[in-house]
Protein backbone atom coordinates (compact mmCIF):
# COMPACT_ATOMS: atom_id res chain seq x y z
CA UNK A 1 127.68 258.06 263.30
CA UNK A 2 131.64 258.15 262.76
CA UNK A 3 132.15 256.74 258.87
CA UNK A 4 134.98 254.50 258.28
CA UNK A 5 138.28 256.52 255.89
CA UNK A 6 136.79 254.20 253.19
CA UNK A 7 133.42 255.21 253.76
CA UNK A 8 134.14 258.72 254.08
CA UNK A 9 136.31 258.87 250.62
CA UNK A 10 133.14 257.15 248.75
CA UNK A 11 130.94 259.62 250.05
CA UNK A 12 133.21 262.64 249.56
CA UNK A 13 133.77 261.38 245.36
CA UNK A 14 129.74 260.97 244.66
CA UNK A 15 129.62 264.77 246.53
CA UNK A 16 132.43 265.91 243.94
CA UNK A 17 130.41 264.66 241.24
CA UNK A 18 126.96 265.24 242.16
CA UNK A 19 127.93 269.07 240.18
CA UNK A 20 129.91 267.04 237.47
CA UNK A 21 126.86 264.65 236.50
CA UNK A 22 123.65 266.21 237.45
CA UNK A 23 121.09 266.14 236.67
CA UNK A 24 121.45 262.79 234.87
CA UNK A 25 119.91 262.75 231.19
CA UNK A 26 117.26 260.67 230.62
CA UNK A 27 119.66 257.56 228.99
CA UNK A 28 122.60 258.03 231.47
CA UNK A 29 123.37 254.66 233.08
CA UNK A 30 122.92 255.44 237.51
CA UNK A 31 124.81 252.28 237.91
CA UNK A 32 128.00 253.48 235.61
CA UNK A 33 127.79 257.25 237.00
CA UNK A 34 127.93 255.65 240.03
CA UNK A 35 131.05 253.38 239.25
CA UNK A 36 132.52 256.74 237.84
CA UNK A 37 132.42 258.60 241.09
CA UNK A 38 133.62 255.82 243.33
CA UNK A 39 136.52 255.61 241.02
CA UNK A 40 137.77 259.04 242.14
CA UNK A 41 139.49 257.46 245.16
CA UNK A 42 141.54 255.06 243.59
CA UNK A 43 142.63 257.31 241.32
CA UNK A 44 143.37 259.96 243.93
CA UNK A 45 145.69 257.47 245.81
CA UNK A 46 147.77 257.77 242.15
CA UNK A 47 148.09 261.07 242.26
CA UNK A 48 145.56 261.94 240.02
CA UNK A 49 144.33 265.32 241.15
CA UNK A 50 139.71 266.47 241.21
CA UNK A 51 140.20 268.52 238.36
CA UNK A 52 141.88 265.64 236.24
CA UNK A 53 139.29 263.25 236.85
CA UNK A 54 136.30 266.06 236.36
CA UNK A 55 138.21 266.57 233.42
CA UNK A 56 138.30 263.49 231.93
CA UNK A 57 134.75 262.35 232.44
CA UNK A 58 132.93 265.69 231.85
CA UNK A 59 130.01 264.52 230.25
CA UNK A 60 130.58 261.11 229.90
CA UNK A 61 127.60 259.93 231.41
CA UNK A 62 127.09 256.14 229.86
CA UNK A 63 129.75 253.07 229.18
CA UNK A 64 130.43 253.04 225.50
CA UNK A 65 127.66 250.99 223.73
CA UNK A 66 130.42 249.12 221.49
CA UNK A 67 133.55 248.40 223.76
CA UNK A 68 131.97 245.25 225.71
CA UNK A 69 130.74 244.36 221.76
CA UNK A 70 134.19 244.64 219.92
CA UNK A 71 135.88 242.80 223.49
CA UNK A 72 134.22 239.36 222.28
CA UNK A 73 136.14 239.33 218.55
CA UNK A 74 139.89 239.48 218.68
CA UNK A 75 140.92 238.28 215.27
CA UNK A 76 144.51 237.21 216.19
CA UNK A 77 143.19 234.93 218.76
CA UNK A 78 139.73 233.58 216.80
CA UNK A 79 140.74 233.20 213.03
CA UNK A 80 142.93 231.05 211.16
CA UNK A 81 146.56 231.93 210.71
CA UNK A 82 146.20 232.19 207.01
CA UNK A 83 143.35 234.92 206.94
CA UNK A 84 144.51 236.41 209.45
CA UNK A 85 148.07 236.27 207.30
CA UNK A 86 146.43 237.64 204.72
CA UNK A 87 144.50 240.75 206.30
CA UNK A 88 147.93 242.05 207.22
CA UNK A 89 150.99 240.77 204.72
CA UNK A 90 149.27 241.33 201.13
CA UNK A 91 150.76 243.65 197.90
CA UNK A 92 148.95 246.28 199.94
CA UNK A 93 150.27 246.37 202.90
CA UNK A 94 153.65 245.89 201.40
CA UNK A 95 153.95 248.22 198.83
CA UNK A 96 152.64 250.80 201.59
CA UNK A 97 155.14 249.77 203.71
CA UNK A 98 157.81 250.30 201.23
CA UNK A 99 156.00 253.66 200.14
CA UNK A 100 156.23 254.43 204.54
CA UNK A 101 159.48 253.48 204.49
CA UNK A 102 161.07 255.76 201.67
CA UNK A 103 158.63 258.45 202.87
CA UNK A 104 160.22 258.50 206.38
CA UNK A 105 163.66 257.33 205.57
CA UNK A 106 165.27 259.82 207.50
CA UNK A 107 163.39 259.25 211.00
CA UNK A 108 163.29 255.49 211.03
CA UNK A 109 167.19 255.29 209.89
CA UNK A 110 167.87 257.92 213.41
CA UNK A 111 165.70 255.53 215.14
CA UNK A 112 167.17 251.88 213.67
CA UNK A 113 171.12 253.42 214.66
CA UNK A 114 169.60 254.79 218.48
CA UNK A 115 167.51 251.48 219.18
CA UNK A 116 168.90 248.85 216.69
CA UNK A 117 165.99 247.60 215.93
CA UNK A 118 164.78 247.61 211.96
CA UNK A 119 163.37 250.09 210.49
CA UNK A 120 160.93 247.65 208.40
CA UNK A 121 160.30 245.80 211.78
CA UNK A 122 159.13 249.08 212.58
CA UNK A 123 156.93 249.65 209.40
CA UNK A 124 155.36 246.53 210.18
CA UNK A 125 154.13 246.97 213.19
CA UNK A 126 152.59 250.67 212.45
CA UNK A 127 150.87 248.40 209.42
CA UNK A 128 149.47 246.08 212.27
CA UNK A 129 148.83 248.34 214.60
CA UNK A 130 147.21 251.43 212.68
CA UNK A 131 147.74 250.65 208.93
CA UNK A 132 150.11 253.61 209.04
CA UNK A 133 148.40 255.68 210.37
CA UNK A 134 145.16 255.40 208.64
CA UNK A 135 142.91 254.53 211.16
CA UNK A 136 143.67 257.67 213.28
CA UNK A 137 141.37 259.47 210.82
CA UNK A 138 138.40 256.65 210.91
CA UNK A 139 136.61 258.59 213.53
CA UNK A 140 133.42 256.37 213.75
CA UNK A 141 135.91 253.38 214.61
CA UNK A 142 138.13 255.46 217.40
CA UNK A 143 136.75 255.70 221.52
CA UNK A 144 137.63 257.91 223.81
CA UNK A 145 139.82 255.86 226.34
CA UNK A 146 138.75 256.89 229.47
CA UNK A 147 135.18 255.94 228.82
CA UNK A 148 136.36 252.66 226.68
CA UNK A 149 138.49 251.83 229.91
CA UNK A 150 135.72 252.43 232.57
CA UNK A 151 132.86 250.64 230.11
CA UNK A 152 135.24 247.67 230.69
CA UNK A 153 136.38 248.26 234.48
CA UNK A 154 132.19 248.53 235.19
CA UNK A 155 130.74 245.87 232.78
CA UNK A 156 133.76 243.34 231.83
CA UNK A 157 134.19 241.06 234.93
CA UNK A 158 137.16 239.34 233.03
CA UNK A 159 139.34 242.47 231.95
CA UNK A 160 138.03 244.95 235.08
CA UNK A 161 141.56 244.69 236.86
CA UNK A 162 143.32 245.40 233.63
CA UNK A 163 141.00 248.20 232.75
CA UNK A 164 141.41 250.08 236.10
CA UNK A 165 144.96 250.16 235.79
CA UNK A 166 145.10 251.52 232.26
CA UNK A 167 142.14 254.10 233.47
CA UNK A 168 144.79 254.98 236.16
CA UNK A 169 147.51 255.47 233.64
CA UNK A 170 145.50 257.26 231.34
CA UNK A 171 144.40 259.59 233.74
CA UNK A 172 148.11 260.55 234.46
CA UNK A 173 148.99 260.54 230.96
CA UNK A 174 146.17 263.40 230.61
CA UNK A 175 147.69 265.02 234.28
CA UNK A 176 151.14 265.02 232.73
CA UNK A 177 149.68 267.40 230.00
CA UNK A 178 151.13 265.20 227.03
CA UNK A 179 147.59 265.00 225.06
CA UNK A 180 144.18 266.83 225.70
CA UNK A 181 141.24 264.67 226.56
CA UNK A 182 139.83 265.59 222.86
CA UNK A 183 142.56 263.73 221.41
CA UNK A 184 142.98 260.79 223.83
CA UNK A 185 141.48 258.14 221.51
CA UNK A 186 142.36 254.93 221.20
CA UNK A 187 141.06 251.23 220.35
CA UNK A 188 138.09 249.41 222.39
CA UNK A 189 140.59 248.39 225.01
CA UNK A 190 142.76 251.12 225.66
CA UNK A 191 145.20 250.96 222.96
CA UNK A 192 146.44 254.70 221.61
CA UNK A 193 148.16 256.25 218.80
CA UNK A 194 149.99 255.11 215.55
CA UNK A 195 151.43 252.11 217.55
CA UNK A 196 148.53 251.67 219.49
CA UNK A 197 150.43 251.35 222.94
CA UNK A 198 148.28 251.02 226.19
CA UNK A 199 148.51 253.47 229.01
CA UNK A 200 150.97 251.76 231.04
CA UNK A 201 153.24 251.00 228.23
CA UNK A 202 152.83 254.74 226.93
CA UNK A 203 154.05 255.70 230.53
CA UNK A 204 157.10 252.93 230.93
CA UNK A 205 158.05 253.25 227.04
CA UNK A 206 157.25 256.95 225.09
CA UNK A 207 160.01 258.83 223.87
CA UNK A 208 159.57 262.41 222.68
CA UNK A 209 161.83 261.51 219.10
CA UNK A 210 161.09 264.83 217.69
CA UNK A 211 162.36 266.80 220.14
CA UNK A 212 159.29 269.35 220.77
CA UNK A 213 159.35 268.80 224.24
CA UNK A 214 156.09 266.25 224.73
CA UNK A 215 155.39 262.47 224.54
CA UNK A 216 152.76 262.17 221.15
CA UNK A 217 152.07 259.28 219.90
CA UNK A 218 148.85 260.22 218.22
CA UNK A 219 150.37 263.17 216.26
CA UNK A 220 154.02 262.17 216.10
CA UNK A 221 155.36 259.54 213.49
CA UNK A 222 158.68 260.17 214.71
CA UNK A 223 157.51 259.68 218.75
CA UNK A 224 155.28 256.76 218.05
CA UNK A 225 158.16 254.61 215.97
CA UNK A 226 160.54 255.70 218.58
CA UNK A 227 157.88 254.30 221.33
CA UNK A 228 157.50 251.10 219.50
CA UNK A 229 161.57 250.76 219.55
CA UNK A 230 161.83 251.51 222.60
CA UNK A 231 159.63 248.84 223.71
CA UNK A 232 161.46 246.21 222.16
CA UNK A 233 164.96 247.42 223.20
CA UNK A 234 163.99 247.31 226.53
CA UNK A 235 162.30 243.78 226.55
CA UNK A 236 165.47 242.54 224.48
CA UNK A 237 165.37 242.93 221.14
CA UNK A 238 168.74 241.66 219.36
CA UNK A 239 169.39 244.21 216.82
CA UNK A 240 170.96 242.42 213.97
CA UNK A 241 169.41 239.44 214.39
CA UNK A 242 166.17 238.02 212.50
CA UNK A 243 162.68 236.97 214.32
CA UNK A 244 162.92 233.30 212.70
CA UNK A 245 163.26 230.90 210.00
CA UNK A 246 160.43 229.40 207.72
CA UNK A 247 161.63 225.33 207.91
CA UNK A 248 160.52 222.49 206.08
CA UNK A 249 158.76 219.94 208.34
CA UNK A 250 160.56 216.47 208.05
CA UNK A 251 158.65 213.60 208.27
CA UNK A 252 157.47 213.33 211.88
CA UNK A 253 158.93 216.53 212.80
CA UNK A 254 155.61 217.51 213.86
CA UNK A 255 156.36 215.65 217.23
CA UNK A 256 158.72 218.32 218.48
CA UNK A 257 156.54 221.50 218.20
CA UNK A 258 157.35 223.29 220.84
CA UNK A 259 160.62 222.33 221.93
CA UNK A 260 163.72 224.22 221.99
CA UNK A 261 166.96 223.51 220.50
CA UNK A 262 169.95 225.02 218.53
CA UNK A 263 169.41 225.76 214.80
CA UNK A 264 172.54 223.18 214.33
CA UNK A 265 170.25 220.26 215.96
CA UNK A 266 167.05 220.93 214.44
CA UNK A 267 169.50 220.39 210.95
CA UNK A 268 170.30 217.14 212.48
CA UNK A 269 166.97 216.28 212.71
CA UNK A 270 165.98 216.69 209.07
CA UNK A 271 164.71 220.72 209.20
CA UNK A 272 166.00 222.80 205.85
CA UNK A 273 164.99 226.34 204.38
CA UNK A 274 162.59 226.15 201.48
CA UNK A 275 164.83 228.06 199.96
CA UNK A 276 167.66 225.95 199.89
CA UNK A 277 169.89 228.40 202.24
CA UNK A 278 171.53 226.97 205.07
CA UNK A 279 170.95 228.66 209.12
CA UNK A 280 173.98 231.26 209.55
CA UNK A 281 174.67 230.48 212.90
CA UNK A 282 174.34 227.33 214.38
CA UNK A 283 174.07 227.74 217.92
CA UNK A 284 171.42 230.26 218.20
CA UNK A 285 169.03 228.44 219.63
CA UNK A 286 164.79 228.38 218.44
CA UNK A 287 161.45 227.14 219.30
CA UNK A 288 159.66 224.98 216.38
CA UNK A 289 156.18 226.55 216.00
CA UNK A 290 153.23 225.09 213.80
CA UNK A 291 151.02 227.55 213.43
CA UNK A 292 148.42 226.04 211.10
CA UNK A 293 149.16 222.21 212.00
CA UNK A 294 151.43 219.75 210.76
CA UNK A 295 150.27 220.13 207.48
CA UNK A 296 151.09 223.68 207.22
CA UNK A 297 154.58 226.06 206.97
CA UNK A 298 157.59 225.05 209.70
CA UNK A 299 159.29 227.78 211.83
CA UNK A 300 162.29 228.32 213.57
CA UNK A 301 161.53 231.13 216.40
CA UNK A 302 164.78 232.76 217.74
CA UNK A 303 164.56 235.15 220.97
CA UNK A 304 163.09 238.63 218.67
CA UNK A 305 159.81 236.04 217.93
CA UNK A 306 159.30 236.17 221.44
CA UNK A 307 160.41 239.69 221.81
CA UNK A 308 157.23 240.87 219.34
CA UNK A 309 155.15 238.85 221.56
CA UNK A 310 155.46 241.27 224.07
CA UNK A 311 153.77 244.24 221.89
CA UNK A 312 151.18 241.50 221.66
CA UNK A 313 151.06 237.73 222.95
CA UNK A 314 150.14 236.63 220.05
CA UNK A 315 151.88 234.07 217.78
CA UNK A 316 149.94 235.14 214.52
CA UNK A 317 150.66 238.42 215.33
CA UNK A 318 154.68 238.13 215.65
CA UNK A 319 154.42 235.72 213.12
CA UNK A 320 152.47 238.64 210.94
CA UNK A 321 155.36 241.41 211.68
CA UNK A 322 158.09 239.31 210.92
CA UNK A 323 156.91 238.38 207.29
CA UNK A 324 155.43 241.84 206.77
CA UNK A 325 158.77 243.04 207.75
CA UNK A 326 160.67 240.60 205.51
CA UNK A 327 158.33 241.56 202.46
CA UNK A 328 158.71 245.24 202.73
CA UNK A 329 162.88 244.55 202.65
CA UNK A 330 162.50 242.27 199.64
CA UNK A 331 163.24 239.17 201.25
CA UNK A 332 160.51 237.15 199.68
CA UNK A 333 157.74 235.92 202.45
CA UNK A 334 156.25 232.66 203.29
CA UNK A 335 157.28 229.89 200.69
CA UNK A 336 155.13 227.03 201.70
CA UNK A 337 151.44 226.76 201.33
CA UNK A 338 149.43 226.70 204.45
CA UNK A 339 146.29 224.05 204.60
CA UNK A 340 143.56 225.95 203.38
CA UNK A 341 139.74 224.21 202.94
CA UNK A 342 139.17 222.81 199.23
CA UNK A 343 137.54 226.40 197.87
CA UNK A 344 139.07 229.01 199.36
CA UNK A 345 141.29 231.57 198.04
CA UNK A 346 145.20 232.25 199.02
CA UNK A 347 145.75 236.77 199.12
CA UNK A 348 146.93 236.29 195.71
CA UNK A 349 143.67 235.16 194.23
CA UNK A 350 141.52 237.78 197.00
CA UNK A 351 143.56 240.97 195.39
CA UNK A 352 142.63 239.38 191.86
CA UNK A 353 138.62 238.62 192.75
CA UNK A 354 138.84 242.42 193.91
CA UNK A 355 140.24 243.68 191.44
CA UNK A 356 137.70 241.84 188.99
CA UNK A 357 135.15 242.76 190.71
CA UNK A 358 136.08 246.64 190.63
CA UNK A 359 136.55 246.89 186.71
CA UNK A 360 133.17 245.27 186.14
CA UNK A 361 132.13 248.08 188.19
CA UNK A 362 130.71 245.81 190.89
CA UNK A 363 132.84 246.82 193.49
CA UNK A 364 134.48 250.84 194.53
CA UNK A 365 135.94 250.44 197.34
CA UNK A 366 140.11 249.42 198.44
CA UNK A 367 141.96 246.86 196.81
CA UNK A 368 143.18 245.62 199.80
CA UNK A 369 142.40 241.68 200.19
CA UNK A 370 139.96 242.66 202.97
CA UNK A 371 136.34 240.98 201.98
CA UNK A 372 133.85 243.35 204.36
CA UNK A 373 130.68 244.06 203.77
CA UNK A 374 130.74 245.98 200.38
CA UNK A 375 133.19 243.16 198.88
CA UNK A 376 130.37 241.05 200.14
CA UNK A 377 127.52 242.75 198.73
CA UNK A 378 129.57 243.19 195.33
CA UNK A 379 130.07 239.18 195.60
CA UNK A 380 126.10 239.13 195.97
CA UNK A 381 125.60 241.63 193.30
CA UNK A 382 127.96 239.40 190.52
CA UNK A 383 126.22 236.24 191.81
CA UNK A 384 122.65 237.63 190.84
CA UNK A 385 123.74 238.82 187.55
CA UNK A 386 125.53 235.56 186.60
CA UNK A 387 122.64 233.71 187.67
CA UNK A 388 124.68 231.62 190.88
CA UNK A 389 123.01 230.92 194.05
CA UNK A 390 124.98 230.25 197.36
CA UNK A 391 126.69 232.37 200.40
CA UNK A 392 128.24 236.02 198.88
CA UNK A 393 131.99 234.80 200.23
CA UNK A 394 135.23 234.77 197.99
CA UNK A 395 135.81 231.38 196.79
CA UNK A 396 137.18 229.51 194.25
CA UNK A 397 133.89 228.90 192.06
CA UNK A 398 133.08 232.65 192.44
CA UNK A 399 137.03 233.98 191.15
CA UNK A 400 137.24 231.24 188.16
CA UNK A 401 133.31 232.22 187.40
CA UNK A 402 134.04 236.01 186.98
CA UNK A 403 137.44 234.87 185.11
CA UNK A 404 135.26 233.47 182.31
CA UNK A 405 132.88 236.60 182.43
């Protein structure tokens, strides 16, 4: 029988890894081995050469047990703007940034003149995207991306066609010789390095900053900055200019969320700074946004808003670099209150419940505004010995009980 070019490619990949993958131990998936090897000739139309590919998935034998997990929860899409808010722009994050920022002075002021963009736009977004580096040494929360990548092409109907590209790219990433397949580690869905770029941006937007001759984004502060500048240069970033303007909402104003006009019309229609300042240019032109609701902060989005967007298409996460970046140059941040439940806590009042919490010695961990598990547990822990009852969460019965401790 004569196979089909198709047929005959299949066949010839599962014979290349028949040696690569057997025999299969006894918890290797068939079904994602398989996948694996019928990959090959996709990847081989890209250029990606046998040894490459045996390379990259030498003894990868199962998807990654916590990709397909970690795929359902993305917190700029699924929590509310103000948690989210305060996760990210906090006296944390800000005073690290400014630490960053003095720390690298040199690099990022090289970068700012070459790309024009910011250098604290640039500090913010290695605090969103790696909090500065620090998760590159959380090894239990890192995944090798070519498994991550195939785990989703194989199991994640909605992001397969994404996945297979960015397995494509990775795989010439690794061809190109710019990082070993030890080091290539990266977020759940792909995303590498101190500015966590994915494999096709990597490819269409690394710069070698440090002049050593390779592309290292993992390794390289002065690379990975120069990457994330790059990027937003070439999707056109206006160096000078700012991302937006926190507004006061007139009343009604709410009815134009969304639309467009020139910052010299929206004052026509009643919009103001909190502060008092007036717009320096009337005719740039910006999109009102409402992130958390009529009842919530104003903003004026010029054309670098939607600029940060494309690192991530997120408002909440532009939104989050812009007053990040803003904080860390001593601007001031977000005036206005946002339209929290009855209860909760604003990042001022999470650092202070922390903090509390840590010199009555119920709490060791970061003073960071972050309430995981062992915040939790130290919420639990105060509850019992105070003698309250309800869920271990920071509220404002739990910070004005410990207050009066």
């Amino acid at each position: 029988m004569i196979r089909s070019p198709m047929n005959f490619a299949r066949t010839a990949s599962l014979c290349l890894f028949a040696g690569v993958f057997a025999p299969l131990p006894a918890l290797a998936d068939a079904g994602f081995q398989k996948w694996v090897a019928g990959f090959y000739s996709t990847a081989a139309k890209a250029g990606i050469s046998r040894s490459t590919y045996e390379s990259a998935f030498r003894g990868v034998t199962t998807p990654d047990p916590t990709v397909l997990e970690k795929a359902r929860y993305q917190p700029e899409f699924t929590t509310k703007v103000w948690d989210y808010l305060d996760s990210r722009v906090n006296p944390y994050t800000i005073a690290k940034g400014r630490e960053m920022g003095a720390k690298h002075a040199r690099t990022l002021k090289a970068i700012e003149r070459h790309f024009g963009v910011d250098a604290t736009v640039l500090l913010a977004i290695w605090s969103m995207e790696s909090n500065y580096g620090e998760i590159l040494t959380k090894t239990d929360r890192l995944h090798y991306v070519p498994q991550a990548l195939a785990t989703l092409a194989y199991a994640d109907q909605k992001r397969a066609k994404f996945a297979r590209q960015q397995l494509v790219a990775a795989l010439k990433i690794l061809q190109a010789g710019d990082i070993s397949t030890r080091q290539m580690t990266g977020s759940w869905a792909g995303a590498m390095g101190h500015t966590q770029f994915i494999p096709t941006s990597y490819l269409a937007f690394a710069v070698d900053a440090d002049g050593n001759g390779s592309r290292d984004i993992w390794n390289s502060i002065p690379d990975a900055l120069a990457t994330a500048a790059n990027l937003l240069k070439k999707n056109g970033w206006r160096p000078g200019e700012t991302w937006g303007y926190e507004a006061v909402l007139p009343r009604g104003g709410d009815k134009y969320a969304g639309q467009t006009k020139t910052l010299a019309q929206w004052v026509s229609l009643g919009f103001s700074r909190p502060s008092g300042k007036g717009f320096p240019d009337g005719s740039r032109r910006a999109e009102l946004k409402l992130p958390g609701g009529a009842n919530g902060p104003a903003f004026l989005m010029t054309k670098n808003f939607f600029v940060l967007k494309r690192y991530n298409n997120s408002d909440s996460y532009a939104l989050g670099v812009g007053a990040l970046a803003d904080e860390i140059a001593g601007y001031g941040g977000i005036d206005q209150r946002w339209p929290r439940p009855a209860g909760t806590l604003d990042v001022k009042e999470k650092f202070e419940l922390q903090t509390r919490l840590k010199k009555l010695g119920y709490y060791d961990g970061e003073i960071d505004g972050n309430f995981g598990s062992g915040s939790r547990a130290a919420i639990a822990s105060f509850q019992s010995r105070a003698g309250l009852t309800g869920e271990a969460i920071p509220s404002q019965r739990i910070l004005d009980a410990i207050r009066r401790y």
